[in-house]
C-alpha atoms as a PDB file:
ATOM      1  CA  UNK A   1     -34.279 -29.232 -19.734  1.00  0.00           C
ATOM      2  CA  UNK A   2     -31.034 -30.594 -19.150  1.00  0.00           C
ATOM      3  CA  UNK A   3     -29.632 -27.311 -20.956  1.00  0.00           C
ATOM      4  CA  UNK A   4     -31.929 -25.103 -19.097  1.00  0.00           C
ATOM      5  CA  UNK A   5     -29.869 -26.454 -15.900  1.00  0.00           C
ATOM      6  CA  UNK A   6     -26.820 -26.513 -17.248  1.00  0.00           C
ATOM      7  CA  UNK A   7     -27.602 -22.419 -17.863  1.00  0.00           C
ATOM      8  CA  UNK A   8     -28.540 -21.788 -14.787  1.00  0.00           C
ATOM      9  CA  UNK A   9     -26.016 -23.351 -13.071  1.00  0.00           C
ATOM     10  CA  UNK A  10     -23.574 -21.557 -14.819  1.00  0.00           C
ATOM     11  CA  UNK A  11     -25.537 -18.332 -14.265  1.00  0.00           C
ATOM     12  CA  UNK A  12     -25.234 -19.087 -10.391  1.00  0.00           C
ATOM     13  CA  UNK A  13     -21.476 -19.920 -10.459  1.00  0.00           C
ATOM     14  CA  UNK A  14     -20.831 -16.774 -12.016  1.00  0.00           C
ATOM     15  CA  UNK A  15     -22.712 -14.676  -9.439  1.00  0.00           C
ATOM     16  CA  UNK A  16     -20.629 -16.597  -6.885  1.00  0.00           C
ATOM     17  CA  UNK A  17     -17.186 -15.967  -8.567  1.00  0.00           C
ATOM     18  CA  UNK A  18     -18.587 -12.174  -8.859  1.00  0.00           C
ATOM     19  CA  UNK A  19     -19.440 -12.062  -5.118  1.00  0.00           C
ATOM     20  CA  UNK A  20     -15.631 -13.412  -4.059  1.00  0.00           C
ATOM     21  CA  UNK A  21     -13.798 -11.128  -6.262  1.00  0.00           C
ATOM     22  CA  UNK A  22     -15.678  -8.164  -5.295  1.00  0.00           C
ATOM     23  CA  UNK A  23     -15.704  -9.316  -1.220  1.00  0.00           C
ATOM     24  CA  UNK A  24     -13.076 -11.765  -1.260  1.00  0.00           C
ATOM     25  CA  UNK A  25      -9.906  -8.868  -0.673  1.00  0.00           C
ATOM     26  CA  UNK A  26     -11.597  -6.956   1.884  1.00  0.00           C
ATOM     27  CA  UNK A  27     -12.607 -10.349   3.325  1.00  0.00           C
ATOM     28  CA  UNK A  28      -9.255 -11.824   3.528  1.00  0.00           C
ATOM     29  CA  UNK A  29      -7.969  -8.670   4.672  1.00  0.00           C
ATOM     30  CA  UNK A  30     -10.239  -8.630   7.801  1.00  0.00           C
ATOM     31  CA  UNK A  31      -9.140 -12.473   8.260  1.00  0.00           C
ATOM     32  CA  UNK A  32      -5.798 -10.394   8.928  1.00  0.00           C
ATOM     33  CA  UNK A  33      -7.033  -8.137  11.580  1.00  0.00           C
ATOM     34  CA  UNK A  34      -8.392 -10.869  13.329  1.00  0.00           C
ATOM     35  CA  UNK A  35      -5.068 -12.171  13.764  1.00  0.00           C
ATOM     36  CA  UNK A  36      -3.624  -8.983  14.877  1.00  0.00           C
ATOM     37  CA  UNK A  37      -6.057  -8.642  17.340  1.00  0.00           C
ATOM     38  CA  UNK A  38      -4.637 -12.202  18.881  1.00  0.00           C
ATOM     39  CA  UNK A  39      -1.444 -10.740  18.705  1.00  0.00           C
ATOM     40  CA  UNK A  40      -2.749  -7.448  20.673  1.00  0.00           C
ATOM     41  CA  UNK A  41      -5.512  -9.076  22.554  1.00  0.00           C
ATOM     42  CA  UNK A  42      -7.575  -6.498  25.169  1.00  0.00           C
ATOM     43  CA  UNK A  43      -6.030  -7.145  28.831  1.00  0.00           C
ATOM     44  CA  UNK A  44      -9.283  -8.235  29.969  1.00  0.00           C
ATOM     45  CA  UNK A  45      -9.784 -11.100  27.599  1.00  0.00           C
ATOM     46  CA  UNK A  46     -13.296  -9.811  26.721  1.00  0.00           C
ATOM     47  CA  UNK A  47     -14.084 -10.854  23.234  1.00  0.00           C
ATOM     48  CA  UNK A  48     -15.404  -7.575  21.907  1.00  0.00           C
ATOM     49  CA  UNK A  49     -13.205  -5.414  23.108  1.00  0.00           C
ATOM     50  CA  UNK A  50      -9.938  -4.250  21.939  1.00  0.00           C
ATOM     51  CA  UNK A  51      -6.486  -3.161  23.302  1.00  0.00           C
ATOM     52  CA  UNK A  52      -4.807   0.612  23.281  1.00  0.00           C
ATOM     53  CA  UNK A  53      -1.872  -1.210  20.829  1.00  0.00           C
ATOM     54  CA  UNK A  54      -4.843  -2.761  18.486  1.00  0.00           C
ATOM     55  CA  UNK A  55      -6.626   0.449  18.411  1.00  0.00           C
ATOM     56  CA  UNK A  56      -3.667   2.497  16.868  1.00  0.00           C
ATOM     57  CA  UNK A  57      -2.618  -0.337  14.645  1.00  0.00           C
ATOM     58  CA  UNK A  58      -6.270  -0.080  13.178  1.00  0.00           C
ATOM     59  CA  UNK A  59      -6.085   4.217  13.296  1.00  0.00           C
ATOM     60  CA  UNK A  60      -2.480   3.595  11.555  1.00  0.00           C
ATOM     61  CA  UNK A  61      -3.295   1.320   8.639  1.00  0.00           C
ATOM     62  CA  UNK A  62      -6.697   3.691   8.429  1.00  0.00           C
ATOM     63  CA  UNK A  63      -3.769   6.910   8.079  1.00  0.00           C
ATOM     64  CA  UNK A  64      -1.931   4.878   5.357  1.00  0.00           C
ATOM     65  CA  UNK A  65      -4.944   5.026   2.559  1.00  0.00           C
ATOM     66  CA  UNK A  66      -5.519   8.899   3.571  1.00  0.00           C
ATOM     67  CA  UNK A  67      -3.545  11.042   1.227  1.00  0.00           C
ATOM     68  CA  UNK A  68      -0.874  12.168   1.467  1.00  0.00           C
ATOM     69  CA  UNK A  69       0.293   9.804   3.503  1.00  0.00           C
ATOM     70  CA  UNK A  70       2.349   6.608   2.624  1.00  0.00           C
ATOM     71  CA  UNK A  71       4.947   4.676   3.917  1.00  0.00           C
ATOM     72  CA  UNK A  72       7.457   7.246   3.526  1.00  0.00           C
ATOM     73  CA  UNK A  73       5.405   8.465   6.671  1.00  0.00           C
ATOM     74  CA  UNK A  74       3.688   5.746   8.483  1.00  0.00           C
ATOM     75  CA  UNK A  75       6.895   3.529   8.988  1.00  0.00           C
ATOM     76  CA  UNK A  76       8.793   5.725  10.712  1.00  0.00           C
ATOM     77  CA  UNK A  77       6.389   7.036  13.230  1.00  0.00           C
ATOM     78  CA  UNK A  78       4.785   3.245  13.671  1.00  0.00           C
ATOM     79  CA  UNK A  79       8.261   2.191  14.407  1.00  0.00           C
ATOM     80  CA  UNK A  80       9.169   4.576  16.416  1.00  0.00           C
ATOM     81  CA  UNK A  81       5.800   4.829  18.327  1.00  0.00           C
ATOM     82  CA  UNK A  82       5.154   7.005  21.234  1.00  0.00           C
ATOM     83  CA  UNK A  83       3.459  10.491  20.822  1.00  0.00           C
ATOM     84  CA  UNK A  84       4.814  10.920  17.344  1.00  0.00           C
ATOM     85  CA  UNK A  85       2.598   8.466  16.470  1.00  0.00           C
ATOM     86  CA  UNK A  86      -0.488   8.887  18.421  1.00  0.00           C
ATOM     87  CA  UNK A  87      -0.729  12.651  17.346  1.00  0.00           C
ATOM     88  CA  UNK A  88      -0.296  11.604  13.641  1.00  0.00           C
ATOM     89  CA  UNK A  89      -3.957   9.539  14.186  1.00  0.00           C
ATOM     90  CA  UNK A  90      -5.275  12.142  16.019  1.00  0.00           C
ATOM     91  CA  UNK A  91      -4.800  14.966  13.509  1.00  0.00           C
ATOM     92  CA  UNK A  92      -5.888  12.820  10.508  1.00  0.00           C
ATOM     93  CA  UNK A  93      -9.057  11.155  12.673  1.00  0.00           C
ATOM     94  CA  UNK A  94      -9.664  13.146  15.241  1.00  0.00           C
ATOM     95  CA  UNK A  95      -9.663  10.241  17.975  1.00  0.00           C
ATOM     96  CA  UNK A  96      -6.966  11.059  21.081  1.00  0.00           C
ATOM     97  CA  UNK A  97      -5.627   7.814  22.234  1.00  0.00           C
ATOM     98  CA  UNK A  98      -4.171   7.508  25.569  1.00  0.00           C
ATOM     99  CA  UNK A  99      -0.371   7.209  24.806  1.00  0.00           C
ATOM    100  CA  UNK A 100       1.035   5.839  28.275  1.00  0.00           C
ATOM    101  CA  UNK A 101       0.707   1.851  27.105  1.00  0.00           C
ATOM    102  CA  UNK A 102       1.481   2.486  23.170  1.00  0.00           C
ATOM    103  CA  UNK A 103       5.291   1.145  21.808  1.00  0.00           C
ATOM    104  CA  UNK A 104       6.599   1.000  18.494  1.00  0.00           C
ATOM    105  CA  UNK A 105       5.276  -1.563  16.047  1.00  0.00           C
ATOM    106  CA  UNK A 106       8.053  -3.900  15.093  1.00  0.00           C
ATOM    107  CA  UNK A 107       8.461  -4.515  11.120  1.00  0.00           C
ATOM    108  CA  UNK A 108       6.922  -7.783  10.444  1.00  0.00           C
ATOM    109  CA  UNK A 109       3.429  -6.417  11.845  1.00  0.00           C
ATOM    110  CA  UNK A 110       3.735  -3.208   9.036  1.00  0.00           C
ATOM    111  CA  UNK A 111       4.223  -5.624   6.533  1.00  0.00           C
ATOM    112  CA  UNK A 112       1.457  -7.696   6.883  1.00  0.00           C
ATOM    113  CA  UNK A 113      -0.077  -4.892   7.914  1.00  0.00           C
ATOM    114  CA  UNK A 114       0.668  -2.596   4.584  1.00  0.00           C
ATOM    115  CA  UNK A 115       1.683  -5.027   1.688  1.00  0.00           C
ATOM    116  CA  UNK A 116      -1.811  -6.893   3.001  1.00  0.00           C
ATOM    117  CA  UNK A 117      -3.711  -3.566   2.190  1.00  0.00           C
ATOM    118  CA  UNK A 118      -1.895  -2.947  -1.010  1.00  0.00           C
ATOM    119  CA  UNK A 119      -2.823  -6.143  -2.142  1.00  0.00           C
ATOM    120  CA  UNK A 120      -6.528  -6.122  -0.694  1.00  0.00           C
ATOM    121  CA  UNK A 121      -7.005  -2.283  -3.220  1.00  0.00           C
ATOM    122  CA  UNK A 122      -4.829  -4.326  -6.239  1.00  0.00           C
ATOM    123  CA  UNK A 123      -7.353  -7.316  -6.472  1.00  0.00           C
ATOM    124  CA  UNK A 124     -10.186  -5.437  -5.678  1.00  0.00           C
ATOM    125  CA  UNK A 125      -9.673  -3.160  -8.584  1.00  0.00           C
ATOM    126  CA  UNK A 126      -8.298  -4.804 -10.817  1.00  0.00           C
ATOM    127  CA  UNK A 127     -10.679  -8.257 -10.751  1.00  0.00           C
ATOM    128  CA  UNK A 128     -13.541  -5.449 -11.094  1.00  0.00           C
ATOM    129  CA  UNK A 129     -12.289  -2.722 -12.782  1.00  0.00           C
ATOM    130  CA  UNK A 130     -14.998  -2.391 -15.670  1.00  0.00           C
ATOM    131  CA  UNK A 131     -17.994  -3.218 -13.311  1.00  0.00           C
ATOM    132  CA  UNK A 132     -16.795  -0.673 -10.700  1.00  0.00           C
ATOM    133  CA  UNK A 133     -17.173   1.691 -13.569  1.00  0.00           C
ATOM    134  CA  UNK A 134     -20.808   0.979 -13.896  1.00  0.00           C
ATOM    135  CA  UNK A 135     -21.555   1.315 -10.851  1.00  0.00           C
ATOM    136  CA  UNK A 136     -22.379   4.688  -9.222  1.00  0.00           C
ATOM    137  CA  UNK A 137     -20.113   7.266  -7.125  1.00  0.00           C
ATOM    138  CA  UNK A 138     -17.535   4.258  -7.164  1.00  0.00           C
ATOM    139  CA  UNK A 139     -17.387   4.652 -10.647  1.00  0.00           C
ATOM    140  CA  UNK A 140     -17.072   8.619 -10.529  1.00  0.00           C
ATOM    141  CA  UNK A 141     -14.571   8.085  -7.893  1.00  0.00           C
ATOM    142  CA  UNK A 142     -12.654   5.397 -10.121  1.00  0.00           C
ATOM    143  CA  UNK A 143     -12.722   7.896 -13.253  1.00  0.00           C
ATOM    144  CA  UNK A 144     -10.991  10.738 -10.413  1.00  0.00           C
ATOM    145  CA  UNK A 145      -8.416   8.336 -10.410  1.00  0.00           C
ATOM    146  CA  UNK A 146      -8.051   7.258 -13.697  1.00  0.00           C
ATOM    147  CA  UNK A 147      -7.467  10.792 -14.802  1.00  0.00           C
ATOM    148  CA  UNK A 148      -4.931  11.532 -12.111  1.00  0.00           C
ATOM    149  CA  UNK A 149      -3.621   8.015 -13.303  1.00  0.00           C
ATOM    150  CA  UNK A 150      -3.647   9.280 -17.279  1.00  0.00           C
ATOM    151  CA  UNK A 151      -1.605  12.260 -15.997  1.00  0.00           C
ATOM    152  CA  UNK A 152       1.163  10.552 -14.491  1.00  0.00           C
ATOM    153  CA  UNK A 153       1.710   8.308 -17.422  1.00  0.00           C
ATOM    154  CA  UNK A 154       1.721  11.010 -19.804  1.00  0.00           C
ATOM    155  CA  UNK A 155       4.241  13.044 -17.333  1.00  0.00           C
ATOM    156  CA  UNK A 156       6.200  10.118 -16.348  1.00  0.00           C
ATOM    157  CA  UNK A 157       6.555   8.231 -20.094  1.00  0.00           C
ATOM    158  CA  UNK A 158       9.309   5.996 -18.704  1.00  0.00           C
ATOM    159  CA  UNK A 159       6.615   3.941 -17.021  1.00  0.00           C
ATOM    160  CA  UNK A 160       5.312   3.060 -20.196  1.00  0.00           C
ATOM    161  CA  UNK A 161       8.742   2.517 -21.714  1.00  0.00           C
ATOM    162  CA  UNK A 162       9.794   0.460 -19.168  1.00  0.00           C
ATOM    163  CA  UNK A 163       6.981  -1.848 -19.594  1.00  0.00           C
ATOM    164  CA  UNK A 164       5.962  -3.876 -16.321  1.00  0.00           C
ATOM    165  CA  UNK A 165       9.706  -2.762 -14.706  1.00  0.00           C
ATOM    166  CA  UNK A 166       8.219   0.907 -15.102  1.00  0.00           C
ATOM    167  CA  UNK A 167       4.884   0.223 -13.181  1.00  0.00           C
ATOM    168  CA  UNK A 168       7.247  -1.545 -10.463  1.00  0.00           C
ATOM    169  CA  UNK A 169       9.549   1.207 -10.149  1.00  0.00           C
ATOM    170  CA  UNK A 170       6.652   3.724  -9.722  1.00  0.00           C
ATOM    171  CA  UNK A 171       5.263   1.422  -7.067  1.00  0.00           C
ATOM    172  CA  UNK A 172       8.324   1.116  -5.251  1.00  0.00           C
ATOM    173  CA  UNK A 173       9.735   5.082  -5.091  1.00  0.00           C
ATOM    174  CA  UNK A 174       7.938   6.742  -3.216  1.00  0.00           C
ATOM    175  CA  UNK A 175       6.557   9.274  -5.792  1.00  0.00           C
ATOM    176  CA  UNK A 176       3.008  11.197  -4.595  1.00  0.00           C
ATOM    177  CA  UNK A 177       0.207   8.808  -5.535  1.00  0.00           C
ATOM    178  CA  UNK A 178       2.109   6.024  -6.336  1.00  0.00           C
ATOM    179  CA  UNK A 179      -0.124   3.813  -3.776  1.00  0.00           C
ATOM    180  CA  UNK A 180      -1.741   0.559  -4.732  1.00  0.00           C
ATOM    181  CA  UNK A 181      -4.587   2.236  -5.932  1.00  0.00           C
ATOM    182  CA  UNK A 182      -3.206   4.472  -8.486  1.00  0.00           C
ATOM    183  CA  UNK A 183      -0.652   1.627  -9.542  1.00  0.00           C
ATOM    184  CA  UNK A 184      -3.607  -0.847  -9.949  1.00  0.00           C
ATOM    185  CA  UNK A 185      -5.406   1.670 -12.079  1.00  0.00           C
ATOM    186  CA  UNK A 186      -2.079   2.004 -14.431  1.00  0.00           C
ATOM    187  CA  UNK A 187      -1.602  -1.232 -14.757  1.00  0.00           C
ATOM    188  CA  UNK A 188      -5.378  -1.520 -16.417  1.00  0.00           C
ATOM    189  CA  UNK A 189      -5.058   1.611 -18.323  1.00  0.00           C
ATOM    190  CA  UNK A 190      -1.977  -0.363 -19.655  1.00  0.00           C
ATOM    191  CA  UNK A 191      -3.668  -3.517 -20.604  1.00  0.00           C
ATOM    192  CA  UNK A 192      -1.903  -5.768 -18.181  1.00  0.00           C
ATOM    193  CA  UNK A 193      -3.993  -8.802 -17.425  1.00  0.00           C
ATOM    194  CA  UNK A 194      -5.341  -8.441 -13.621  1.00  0.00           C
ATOM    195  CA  UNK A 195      -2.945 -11.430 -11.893  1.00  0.00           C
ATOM    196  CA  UNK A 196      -0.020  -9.915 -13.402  1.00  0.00           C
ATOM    197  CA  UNK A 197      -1.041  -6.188 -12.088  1.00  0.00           C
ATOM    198  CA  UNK A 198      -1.528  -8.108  -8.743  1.00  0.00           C
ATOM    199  CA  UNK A 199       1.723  -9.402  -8.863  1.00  0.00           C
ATOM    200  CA  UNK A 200       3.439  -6.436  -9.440  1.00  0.00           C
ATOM    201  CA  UNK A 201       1.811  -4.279  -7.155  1.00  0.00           C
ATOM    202  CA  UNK A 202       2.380  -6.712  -4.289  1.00  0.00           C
ATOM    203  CA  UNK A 203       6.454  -6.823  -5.163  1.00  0.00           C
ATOM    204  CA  UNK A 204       6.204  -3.646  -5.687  1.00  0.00           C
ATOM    205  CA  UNK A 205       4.880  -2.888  -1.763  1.00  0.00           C
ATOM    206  CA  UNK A 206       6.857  -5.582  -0.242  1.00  0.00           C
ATOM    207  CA  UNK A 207       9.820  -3.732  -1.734  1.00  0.00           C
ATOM    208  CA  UNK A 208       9.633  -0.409  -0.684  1.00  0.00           C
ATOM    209  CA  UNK A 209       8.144  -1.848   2.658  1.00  0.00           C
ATOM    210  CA  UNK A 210      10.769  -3.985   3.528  1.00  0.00           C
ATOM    211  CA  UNK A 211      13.477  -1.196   2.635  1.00  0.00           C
ATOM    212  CA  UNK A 212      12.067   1.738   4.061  1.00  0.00           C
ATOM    213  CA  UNK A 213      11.810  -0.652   6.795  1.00  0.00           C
ATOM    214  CA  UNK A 214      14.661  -1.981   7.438  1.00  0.00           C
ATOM    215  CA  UNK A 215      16.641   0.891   6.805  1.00  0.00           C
ATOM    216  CA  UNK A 216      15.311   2.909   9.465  1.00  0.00           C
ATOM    217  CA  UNK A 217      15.259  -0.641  12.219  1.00  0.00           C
ATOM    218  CA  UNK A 218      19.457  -0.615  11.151  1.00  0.00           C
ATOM    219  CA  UNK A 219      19.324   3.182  12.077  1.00  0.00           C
ATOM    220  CA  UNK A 220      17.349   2.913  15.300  1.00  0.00           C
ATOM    221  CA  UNK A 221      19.928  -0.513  16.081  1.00  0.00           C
ATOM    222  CA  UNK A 222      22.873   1.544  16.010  1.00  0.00           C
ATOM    223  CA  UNK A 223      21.851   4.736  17.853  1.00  0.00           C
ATOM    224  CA  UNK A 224      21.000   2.806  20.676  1.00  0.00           C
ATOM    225  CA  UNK A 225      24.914   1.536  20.335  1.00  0.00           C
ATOM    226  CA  UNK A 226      26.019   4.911  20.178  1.00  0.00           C
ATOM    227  CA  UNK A 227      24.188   8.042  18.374  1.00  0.00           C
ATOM    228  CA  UNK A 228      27.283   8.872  15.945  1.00  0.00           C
ATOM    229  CA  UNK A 229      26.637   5.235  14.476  1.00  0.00           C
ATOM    230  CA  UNK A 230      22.722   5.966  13.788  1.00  0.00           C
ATOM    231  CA  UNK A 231      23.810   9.329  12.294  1.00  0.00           C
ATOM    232  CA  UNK A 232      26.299   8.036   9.957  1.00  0.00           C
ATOM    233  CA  UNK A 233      23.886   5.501   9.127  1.00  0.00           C
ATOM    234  CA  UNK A 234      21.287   8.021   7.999  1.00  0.00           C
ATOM    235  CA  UNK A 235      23.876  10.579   6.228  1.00  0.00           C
ATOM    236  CA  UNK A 236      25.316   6.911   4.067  1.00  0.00           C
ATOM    237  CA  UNK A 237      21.617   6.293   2.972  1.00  0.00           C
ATOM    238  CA  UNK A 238      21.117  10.017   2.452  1.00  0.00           C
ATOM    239  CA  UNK A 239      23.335   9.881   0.105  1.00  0.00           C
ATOM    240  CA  UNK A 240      22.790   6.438  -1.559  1.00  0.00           C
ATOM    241  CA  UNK A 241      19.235   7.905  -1.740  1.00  0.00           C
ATOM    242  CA  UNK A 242      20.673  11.182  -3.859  1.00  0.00           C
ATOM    243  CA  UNK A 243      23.064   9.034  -6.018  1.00  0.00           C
ATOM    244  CA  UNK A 244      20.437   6.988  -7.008  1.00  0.00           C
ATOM    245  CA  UNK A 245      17.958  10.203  -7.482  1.00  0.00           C
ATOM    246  CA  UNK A 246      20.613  11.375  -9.210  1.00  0.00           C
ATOM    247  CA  UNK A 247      21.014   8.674 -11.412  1.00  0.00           C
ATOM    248  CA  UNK A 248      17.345   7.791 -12.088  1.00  0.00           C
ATOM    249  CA  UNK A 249      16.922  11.582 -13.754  1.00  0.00           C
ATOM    250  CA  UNK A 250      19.916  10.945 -16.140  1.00  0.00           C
ATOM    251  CA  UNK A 251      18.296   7.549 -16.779  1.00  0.00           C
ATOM    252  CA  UNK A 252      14.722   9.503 -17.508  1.00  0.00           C
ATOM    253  CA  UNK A 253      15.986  12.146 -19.358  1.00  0.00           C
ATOM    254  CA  UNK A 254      17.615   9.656 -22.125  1.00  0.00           C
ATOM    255  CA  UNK A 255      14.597   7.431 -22.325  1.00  0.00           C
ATOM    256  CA  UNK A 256      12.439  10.875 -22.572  1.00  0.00           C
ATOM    257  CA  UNK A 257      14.781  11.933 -25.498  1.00  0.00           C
ATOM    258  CA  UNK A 258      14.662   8.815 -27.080  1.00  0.00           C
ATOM    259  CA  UNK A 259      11.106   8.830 -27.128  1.00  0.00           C
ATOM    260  CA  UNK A 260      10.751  12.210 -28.712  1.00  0.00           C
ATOM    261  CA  UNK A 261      13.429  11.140 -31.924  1.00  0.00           C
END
């Protein structure tokens, strides 16, 4: 009897711990937009309604997991704001916001906003990554990426060679498909236990966040001072940008060569 229980209670806890890693992310993550909507609340106080400035921050973080879109393109325009911004969610929804009320975002709200997402995909995927399999059109769509995912790694060998640095570097440049998703699905495909694939996919977001970021606020900063300032800006981290492009391939090409003696 006292074994019977002792089953079943394990049985139960398990379908509880199942439950929270599949709906604890997306959970958590809507925790998050509750708070933004605080932070944006509608200008009647209503409780189910929502404000123009909420509405596009939902339409923008909706653009972010639409390929090929990433933060190389929502940070700019969602700093920036304005009818930049309000076209970009029209064209990839179809919904026409009214543009007279809507401002830039400023860069803590993109941050929670994106790393919060990234982070949301990297537990959800990697906590359930062989049960997703099993389970139908998720697991078609999770074999799509897994072969997309087998491609890069066999084009891009360095991220193997590079161990956990290599997955973090892939998250961080902005290389096509190098979102949360396809990083979390790596990161599996390379045997890294789940917490640690977490981990690295979160740095790896807050990273490229925080610098895409801030390099364009320091840009923005000191165009309003004068525009020659905000163009020199942008031409020194043009070319920090090549010299470290530049770099990275002569970096590449010696681990590829190594790899091939």
């Amino acid at each position: 009897m006292l074994e019977e229980l002792k089953g079943a209670h394990q049985k139960a806890w398990g379908i509880v711990m199942r439950l929270l890693m599949l709906l604890g992310p997306f959970a958590a993550y809507g925790v998050l937009l509750v708070f933004f909507w605080f932070v944006y609340p509608p200008q009647d106080g209503a409780l189910f309604s929502f404000s123009p400035q909420y509405l596009v921050l939902l339409g923008l973080l909706f653009v972010y997991m639409v390929p090929p879109f990433g933060k190389e393109t929502i940070i700019p325009v969602a700093l920036i704001g304005g009818e930049g911004l309000i076209n970009l969610i029209a064209t990839v929804t179809g919904v026409v916001l009214d543009s007279s009320d809507i401002t830039g975002f400023p860069l803590w709200v993109l941050v929670l906003g994106i790393v919060g997402m990234d982070i949301a995909w990297a537990a959800f995927i990697t906590l359930n990554f062989n049960l997703l399999l099993k389970i139908p059109g998720i697991g078609r769509w999770l074999r799509w990426i897994m072969r997309g995912a087998d491609k890069i790694i066999n084009s891009k060998p360095w991220i193997k060679n590079l161990s956990s640095t290599g997955l973090l570097l892939f998250m961080y440049i902005p290389f096509q498909g190098s979102g949360a998703i396809t990083s979390s699905v790596i990161a599996r495909l390379l045997n890294y236990p789940p917490l640690f694939a977490i981990g690295l996919v979160t740095f790896g977001s807050l990273l490229s966040t925080l610098s895409i970021g801030l390099g364009l606020s320091s840009i923005l900063t000191l165009w309003e001072v004068h525009p020659l300032y905000g163009i020199l800006m942008a031409a020194g981290l043009l070319g920090l940008i090549v010299l470290f492009a530049f770099s990275w391939g002569k970096i590449m090409s010696k681990l590829q060569n190594k790899s091939h003696e």
